[in-house]
PDB file of N, CA and C in Angstrom:
ATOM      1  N   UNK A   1     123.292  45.797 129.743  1.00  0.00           N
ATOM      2  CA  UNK A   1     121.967  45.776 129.151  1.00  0.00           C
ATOM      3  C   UNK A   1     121.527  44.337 128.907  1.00  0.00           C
ATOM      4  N   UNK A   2     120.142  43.971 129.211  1.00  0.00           N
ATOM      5  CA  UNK A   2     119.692  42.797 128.872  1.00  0.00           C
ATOM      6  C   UNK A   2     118.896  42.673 127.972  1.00  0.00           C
ATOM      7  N   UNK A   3     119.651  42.049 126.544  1.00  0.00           N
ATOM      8  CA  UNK A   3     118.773  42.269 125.448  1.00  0.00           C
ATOM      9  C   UNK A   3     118.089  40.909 125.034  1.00  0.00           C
ATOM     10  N   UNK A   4     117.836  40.321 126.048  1.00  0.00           N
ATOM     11  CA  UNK A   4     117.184  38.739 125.939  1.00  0.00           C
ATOM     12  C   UNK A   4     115.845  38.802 125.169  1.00  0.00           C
ATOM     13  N   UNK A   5     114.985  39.717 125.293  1.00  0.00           N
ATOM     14  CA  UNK A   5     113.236  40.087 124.873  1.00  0.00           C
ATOM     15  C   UNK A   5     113.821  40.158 123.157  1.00  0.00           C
ATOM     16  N   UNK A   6     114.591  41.321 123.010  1.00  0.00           N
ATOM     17  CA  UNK A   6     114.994  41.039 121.873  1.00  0.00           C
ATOM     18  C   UNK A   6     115.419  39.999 120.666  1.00  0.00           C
ATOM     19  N   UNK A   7     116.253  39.776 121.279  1.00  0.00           N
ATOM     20  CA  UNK A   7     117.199  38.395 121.046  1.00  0.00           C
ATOM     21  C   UNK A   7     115.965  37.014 120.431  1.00  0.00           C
ATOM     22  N   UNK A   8     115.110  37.265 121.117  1.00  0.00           N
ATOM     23  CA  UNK A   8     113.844  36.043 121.202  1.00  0.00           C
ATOM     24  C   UNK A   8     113.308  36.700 119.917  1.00  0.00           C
ATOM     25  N   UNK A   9     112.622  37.931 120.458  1.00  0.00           N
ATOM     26  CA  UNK A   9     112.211  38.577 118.671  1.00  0.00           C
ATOM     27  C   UNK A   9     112.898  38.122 117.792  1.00  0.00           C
ATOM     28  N   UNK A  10     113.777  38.510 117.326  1.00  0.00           N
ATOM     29  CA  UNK A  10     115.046  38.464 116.265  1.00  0.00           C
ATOM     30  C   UNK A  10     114.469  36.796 115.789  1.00  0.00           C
ATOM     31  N   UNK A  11     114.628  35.666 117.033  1.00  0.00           N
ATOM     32  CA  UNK A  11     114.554  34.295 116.331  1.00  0.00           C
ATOM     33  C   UNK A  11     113.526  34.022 116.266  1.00  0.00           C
ATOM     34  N   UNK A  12     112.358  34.412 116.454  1.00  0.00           N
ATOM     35  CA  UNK A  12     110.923  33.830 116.156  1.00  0.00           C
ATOM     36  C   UNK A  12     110.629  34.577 115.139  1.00  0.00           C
ATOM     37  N   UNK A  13     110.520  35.718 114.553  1.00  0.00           N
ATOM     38  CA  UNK A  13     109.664  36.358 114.052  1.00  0.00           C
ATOM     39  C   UNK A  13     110.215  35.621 112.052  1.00  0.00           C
ATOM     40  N   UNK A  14     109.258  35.609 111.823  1.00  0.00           N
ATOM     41  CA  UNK A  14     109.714  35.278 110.246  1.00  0.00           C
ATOM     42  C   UNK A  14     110.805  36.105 109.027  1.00  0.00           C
ATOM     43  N   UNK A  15     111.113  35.434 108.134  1.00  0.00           N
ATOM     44  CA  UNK A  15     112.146  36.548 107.435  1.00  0.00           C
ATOM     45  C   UNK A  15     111.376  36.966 106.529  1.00  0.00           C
ATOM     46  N   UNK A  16     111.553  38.417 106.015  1.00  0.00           N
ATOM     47  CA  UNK A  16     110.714  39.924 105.733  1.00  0.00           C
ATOM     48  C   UNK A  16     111.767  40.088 104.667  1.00  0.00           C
ATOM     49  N   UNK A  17     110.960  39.533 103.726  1.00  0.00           N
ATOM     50  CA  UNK A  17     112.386  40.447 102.455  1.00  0.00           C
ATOM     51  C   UNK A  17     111.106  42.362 102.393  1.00  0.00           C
ATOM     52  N   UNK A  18     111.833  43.377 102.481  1.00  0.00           N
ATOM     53  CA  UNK A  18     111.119  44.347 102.198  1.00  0.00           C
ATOM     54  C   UNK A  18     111.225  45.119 101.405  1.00  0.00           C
ATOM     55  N   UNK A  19     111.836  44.576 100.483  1.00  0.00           N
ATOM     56  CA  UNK A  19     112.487  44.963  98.945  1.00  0.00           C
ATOM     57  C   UNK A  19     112.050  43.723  97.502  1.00  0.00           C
ATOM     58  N   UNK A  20     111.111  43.366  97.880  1.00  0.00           N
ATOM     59  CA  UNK A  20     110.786  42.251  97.003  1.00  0.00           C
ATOM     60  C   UNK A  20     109.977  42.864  95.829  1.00  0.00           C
ATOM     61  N   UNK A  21     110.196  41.895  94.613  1.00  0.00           N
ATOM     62  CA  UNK A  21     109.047  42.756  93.178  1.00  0.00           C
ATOM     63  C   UNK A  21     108.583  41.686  93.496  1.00  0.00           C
ATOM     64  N   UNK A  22     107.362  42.150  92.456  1.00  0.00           N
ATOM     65  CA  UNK A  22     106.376  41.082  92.397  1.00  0.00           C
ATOM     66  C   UNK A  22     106.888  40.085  91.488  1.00  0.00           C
ATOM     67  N   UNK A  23     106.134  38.790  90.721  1.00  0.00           N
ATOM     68  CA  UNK A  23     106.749  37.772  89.596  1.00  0.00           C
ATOM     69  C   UNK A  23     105.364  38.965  88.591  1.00  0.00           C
ATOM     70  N   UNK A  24     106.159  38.601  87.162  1.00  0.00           N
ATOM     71  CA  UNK A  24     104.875  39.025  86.396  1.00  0.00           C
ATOM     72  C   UNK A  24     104.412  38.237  85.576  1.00  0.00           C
ATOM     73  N   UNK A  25     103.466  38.109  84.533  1.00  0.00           N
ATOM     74  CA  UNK A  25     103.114  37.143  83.621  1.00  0.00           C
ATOM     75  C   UNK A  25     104.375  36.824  82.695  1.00  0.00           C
ATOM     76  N   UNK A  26     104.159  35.424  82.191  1.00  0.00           N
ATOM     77  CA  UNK A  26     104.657  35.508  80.961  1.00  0.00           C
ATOM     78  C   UNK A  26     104.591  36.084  79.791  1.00  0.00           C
ATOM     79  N   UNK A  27     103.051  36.425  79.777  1.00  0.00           N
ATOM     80  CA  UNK A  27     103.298  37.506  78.161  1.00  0.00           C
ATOM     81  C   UNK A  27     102.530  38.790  78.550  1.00  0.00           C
ATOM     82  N   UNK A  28     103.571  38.981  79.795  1.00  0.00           N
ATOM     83  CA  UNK A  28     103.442  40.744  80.283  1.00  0.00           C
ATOM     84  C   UNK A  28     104.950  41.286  79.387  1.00  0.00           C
ATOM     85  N   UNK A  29     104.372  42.830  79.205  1.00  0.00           N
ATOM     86  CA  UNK A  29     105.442  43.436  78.503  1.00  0.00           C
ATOM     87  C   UNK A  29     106.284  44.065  79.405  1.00  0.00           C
ATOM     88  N   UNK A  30     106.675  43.353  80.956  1.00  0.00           N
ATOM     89  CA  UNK A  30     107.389  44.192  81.358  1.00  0.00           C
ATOM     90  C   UNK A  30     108.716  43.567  81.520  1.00  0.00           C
ATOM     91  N   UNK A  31     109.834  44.233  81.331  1.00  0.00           N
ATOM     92  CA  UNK A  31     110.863  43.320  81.183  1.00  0.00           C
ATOM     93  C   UNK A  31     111.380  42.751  82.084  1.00  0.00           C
ATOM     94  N   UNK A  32     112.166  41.622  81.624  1.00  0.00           N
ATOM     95  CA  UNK A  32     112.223  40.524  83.220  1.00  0.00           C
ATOM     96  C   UNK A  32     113.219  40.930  83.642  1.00  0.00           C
ATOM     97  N   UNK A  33     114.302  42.085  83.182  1.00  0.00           N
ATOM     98  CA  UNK A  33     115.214  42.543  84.198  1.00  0.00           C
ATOM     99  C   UNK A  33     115.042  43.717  85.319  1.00  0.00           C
ATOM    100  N   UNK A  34     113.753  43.870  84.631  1.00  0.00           N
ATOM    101  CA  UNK A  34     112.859  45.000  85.658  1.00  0.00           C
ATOM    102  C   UNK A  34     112.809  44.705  87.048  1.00  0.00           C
ATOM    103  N   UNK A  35     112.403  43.042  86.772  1.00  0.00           N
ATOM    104  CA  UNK A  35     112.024  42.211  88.146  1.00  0.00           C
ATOM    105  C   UNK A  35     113.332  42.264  88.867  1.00  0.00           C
ATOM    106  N   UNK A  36     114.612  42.471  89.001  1.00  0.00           N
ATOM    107  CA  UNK A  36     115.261  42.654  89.649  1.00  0.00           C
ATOM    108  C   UNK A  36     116.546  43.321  89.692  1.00  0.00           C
ATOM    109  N   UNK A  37     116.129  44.918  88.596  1.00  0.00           N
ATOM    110  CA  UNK A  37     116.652  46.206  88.664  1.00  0.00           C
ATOM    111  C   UNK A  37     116.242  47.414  88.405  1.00  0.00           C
ATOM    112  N   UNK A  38     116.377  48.332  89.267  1.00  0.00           N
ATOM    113  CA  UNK A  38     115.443  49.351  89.096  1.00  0.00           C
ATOM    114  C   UNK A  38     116.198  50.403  87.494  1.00  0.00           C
ATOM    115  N   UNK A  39     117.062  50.007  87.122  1.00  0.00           N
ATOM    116  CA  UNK A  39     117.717  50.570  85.949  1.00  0.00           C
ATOM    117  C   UNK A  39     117.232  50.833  84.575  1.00  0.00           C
ATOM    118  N   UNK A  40     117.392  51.842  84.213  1.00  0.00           N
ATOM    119  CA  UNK A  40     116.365  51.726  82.896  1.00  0.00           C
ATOM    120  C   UNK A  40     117.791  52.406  81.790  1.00  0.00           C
ATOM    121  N   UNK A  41     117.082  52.595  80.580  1.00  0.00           N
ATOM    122  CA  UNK A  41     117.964  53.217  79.724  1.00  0.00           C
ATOM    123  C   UNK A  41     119.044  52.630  79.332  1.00  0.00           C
ATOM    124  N   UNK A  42     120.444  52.885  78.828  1.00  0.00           N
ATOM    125  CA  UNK A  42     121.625  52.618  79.074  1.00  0.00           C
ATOM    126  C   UNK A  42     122.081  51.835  80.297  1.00  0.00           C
ATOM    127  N   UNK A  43     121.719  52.566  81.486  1.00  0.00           N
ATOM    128  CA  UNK A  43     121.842  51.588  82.649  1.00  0.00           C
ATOM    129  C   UNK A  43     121.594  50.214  82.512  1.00  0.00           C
ATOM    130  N   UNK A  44     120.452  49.841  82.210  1.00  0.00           N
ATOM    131  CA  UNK A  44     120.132  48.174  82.285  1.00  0.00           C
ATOM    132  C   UNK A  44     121.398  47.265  81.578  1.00  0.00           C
ATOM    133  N   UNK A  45     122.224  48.014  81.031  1.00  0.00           N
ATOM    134  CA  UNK A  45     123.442  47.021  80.273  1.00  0.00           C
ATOM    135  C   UNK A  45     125.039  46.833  81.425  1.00  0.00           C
ATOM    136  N   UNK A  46     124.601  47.633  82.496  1.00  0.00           N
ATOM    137  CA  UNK A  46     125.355  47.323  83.344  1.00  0.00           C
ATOM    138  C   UNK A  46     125.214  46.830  85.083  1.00  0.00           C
ATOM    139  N   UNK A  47     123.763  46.265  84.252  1.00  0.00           N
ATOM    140  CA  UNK A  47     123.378  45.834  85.548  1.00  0.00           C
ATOM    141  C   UNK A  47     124.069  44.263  85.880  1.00  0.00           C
ATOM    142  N   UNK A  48     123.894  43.527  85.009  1.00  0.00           N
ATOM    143  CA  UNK A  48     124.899  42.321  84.760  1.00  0.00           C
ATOM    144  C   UNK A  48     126.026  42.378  85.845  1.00  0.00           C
ATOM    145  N   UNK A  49     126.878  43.152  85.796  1.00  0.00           N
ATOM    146  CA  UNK A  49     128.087  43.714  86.855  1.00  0.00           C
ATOM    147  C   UNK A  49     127.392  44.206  88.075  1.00  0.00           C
ATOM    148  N   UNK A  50     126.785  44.844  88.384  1.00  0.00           N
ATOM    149  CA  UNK A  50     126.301  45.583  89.342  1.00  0.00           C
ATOM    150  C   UNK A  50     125.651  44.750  89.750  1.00  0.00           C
ATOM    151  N   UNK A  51     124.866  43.935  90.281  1.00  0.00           N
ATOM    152  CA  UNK A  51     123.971  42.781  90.886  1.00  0.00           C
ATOM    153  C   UNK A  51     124.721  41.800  91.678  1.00  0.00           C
ATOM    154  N   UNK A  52     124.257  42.250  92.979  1.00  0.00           N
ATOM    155  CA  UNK A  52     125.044  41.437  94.415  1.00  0.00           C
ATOM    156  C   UNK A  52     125.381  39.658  93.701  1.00  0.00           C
TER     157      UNK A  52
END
């Protein structure tokens, strides 16, 4: 198989995070661990550990 067409895609095209939050205000009430866990409740205290 000649995956050269590909291969070219792959290195030109820009990097796509498609899992990104938005930033929010500073004196938004949403919490800033929100911005990078979907965990709520009890959960959010083990996100600390859990985060790549």
């Amino acid at each position: 198989m000649d995956f050269s067409e590909l291969k070219k895609a792959i290195e030109e095209v820009e990097l796509v995070d498609g899992h990104a939050h938005n930033l929010v205000a500073l004196d938004s009430n949403f919490a800033f661990i929100h911005a990078f866990s979907l965990a709520h409740g009890d959960a959010v205290a083990s996100t600390q550990h859990s985060l790549p």
